[in-house]
Protein backbone atom coordinates (compact mmCIF):
# COMPACT_ATOMS: atom_id res chain seq x y z
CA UNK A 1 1.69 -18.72 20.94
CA UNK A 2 3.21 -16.49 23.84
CA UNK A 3 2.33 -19.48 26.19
CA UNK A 4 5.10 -18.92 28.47
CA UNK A 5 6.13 -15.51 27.52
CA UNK A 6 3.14 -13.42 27.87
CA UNK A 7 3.44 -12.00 31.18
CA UNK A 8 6.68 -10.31 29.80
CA UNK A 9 5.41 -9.21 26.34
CA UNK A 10 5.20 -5.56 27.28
CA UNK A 11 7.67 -5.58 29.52
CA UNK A 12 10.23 -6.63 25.82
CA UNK A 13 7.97 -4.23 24.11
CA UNK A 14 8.02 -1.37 26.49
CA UNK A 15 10.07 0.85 23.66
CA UNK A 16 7.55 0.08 21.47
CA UNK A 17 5.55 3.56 19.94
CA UNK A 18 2.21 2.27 20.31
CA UNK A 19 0.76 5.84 20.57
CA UNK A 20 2.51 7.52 17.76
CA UNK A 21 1.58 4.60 15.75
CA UNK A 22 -2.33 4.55 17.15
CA UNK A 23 -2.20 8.36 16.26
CA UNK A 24 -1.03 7.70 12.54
CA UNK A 25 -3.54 5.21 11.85
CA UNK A 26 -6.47 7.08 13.69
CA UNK A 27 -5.17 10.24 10.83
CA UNK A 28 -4.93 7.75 7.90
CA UNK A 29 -8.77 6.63 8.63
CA UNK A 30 -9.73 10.28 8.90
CA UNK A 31 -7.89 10.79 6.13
CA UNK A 32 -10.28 8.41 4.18
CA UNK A 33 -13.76 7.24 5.68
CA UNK A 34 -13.90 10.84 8.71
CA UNK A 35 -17.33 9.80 9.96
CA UNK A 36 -15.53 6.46 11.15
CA UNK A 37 -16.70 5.81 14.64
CA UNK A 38 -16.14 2.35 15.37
CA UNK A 39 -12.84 0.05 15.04
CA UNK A 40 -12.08 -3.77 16.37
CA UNK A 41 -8.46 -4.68 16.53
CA UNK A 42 -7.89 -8.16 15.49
CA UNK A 43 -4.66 -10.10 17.63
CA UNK A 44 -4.99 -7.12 19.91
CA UNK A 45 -2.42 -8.88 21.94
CA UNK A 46 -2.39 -6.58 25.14
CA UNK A 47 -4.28 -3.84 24.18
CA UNK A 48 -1.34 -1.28 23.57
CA UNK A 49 -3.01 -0.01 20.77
CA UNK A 50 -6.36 0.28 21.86
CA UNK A 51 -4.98 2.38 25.22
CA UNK A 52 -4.83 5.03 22.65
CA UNK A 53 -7.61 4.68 19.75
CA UNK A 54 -10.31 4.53 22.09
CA UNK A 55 -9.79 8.17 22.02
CA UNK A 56 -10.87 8.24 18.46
CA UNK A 57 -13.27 5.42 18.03
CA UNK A 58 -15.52 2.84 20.05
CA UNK A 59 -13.22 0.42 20.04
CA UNK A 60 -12.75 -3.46 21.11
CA UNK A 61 -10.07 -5.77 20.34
CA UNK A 62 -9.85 -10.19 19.96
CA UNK A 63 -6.98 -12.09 20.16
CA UNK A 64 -6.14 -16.17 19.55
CA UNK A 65 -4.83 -15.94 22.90
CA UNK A 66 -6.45 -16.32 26.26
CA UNK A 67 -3.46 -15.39 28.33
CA UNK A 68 -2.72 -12.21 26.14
CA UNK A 69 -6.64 -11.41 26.60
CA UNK A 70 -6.95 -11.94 30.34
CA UNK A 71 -4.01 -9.06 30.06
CA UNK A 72 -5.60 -6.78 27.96
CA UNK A 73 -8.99 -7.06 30.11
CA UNK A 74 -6.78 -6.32 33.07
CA UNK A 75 -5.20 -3.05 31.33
CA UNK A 76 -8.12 -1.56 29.60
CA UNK A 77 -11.13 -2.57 31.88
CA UNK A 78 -12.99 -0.13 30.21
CA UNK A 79 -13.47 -1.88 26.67
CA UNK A 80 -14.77 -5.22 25.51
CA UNK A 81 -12.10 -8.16 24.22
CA UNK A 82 -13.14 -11.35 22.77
CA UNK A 83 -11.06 -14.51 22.25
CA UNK A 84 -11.03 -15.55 18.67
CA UNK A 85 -8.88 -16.97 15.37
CA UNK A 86 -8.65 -14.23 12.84
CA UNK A 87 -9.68 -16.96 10.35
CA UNK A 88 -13.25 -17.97 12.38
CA UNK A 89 -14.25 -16.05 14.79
CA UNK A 90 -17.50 -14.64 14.75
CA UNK A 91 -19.53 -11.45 15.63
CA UNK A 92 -22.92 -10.05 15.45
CA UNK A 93 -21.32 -6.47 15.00
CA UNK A 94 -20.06 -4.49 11.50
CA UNK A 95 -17.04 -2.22 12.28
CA UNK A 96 -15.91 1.02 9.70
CA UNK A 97 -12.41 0.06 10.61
CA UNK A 98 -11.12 -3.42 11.19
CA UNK A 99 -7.01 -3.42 12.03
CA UNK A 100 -4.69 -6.13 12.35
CA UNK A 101 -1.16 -4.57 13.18
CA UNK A 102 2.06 -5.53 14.38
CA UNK A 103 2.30 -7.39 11.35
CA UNK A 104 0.55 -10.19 13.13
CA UNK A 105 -1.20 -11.07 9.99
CA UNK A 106 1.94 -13.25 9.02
CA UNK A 107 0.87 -16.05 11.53
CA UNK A 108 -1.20 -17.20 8.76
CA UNK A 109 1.72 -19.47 7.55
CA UNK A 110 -0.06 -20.36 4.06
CA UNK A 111 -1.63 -18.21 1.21
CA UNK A 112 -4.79 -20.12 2.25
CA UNK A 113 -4.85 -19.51 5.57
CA UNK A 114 -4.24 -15.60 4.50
CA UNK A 115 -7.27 -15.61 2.02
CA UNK A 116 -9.59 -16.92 4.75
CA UNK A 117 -8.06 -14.35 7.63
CA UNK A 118 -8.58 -11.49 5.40
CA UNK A 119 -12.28 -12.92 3.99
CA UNK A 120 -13.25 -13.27 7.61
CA UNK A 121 -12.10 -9.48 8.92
CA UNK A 122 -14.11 -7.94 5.58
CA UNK A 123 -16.85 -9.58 6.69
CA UNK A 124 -16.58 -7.95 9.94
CA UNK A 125 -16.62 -4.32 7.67
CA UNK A 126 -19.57 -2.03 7.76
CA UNK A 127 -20.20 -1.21 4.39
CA UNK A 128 -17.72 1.63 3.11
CA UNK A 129 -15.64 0.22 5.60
CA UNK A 130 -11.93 0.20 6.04
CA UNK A 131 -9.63 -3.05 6.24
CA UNK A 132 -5.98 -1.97 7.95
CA UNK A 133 -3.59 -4.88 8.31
CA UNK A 134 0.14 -3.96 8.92
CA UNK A 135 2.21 -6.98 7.17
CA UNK A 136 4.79 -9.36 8.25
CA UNK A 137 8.46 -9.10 5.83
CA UNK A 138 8.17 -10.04 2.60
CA UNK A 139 10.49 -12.86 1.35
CA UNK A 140 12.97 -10.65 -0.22
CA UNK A 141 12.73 -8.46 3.05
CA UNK A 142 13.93 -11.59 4.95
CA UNK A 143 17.03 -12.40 6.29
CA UNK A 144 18.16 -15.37 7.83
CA UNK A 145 20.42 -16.88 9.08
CA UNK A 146 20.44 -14.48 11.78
CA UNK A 147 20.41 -13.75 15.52
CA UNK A 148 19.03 -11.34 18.16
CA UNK A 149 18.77 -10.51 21.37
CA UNK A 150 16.51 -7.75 23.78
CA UNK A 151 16.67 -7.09 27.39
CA UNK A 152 14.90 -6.14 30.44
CA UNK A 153 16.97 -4.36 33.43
CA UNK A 154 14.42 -3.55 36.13
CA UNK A 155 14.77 -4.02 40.10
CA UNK A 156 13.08 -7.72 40.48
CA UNK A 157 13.02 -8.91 36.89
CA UNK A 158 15.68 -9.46 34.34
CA UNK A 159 14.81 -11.23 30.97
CA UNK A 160 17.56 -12.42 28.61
CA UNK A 161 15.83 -13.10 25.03
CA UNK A 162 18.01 -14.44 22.21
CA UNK A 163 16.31 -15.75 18.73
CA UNK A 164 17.65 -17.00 16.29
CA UNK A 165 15.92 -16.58 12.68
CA UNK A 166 16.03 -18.92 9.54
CA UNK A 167 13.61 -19.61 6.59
CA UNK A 168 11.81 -22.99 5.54
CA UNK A 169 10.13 -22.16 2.30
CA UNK A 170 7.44 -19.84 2.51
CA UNK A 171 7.59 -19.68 5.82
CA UNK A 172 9.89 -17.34 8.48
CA UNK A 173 10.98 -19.40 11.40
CA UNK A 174 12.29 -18.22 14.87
CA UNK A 175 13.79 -19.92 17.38
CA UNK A 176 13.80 -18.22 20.77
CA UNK A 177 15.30 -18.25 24.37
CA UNK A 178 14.18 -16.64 27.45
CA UNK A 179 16.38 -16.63 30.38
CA UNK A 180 14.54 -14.73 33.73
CA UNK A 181 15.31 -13.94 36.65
CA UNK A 182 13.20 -12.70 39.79
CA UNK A 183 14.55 -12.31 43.65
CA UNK A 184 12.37 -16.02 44.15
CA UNK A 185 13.63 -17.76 41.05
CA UNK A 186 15.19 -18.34 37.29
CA UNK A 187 13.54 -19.55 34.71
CA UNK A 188 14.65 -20.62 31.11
CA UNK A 189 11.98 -21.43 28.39
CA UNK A 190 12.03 -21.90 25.06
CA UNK A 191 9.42 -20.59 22.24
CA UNK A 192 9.24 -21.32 18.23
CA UNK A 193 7.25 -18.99 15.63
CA UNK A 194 6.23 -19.76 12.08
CA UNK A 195 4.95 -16.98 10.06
CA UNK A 196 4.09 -16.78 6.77
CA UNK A 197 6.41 -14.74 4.23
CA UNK A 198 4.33 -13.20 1.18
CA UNK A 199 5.21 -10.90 -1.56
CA UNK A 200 3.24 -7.36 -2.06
CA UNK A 201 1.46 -9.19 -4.47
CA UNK A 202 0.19 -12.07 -2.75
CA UNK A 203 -1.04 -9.50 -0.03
CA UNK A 204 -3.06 -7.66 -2.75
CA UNK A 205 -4.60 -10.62 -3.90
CA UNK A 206 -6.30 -11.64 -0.76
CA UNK A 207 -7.55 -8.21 -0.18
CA UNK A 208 -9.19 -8.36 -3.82
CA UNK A 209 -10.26 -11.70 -3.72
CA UNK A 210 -12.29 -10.77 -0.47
CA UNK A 211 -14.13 -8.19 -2.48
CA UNK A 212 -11.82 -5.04 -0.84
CA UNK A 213 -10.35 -2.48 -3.29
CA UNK A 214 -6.77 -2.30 -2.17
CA UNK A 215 -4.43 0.24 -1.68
CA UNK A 216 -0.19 -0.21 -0.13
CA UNK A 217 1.26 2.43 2.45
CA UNK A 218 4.93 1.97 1.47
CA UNK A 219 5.86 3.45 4.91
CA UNK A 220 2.68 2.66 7.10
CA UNK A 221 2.41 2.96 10.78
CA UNK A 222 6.39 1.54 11.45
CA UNK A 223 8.37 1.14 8.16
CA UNK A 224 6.76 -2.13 6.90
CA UNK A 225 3.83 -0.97 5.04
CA UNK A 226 0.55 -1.07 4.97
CA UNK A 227 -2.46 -2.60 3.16
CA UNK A 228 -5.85 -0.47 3.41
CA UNK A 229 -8.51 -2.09 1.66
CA UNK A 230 -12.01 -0.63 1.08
CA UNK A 231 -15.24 -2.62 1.25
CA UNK A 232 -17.71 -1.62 -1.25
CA UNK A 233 -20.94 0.85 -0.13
């Protein structure tokens, strides 16, 4: 994922509220666990996030991808990332927040590969703690066919991005285009995302099955919700 793209993810992303949406979440875990001191961001991707809760909370972010890593280390030299698969990785540390936003949960393209993402990351709870994962669309919440496009206009780099966006089953697929230019060259690669589609129910039943009671955020952090599960004390 991002292989070719991820020196310009925050440059397509540079609208992108990460501190309003770090301040939210930092108020919804006051709002429920307020001696919370410690929080590890699961696909961190860059590090956006955690620019702004390590005001609120010792916190470290891991990511499937080393490219995206060696770009968050690079941004925030100040805190620790790891590289690691939401599903596997593992650490010697318990967290009272664990958060997986951006909806990036929805790479897990199977109901299986959900259970064990969301088994793994309550493992990694202190107990008491507090499970945040911002979801992907749900299948009614879907629609394809469909196309998009996003732009950078900056002296010394343009990017062109156009997707398309269609549906195979469970599963959300996007096709994608980059055309970029630079004053030495242009460049035109080509990237392709599955993620998984699951209903409001299938969410819920991962976070239960992993032993988490579960709550939903109809509005969460950006307008698509939010799952908050509790581990047990």
């Amino acid at each position: 994922m991002y292989s070719r793209s991820a020196e310009y993810y925050d440059k397509l992303y540079a609208k992108k509220d990460y501190e309003g949406e770090a301040a939210r979440l930092a108020a919804l875990v006051r709002e429920r666990l307020p001696a919370a001191r410690t929080l590890l961001d699961v696909a961190c991707g860059t590090g956006r996030h955690l620019s702004f809760l390590k005001r609120d909370f010792r916190a470290e972010g891991i990511d499937a991808s080393r490219r995206i890593i060696a770009l968050a280390r690079a941004a925030n030299p100040d805190l620790r990332f790891r590289v690691g698969d939401m599903r596997r990785f593992r650490l010697a540390e318990r967290f009272d927040v664990v958060a997986c936003l951006f909806s990036s949960i929805g790479y897990m393209t199977s109901a299986a590969r959900l259970n064990a993402a969301v088994r793994n990351m309550a493992r990694h709870l202190a107990p008491g703690g507090l499970l945040v994962v911002e979801p992907w669309f749900r299948p009614e919440d879907w629609h394809a066919p469909s196309a998009h496009a996003a732009f950078v206009d900056e002296s010394g780099l343009k990017i062109a991005r156009l997707s398309t966006s269609g549906v195979r089953g469970s599963l959300s697929i996007m096709d994608i285009r980059y055309l970029v230019a630079t004053p030495r060259r242009v460049e035109h690669f080509s990237e392709r995302y599955r993620m998984g589609l699951f209903t409001r129910e299938r969410m819920t039943a991962a976070f239960e099955a992993a032993g988490l009671a579960a709550e939903y955020d109809e509005k969460g952090l950006t307008g698509r919700g939010l799952y908050i599960g509790r581990k047990g004390a």
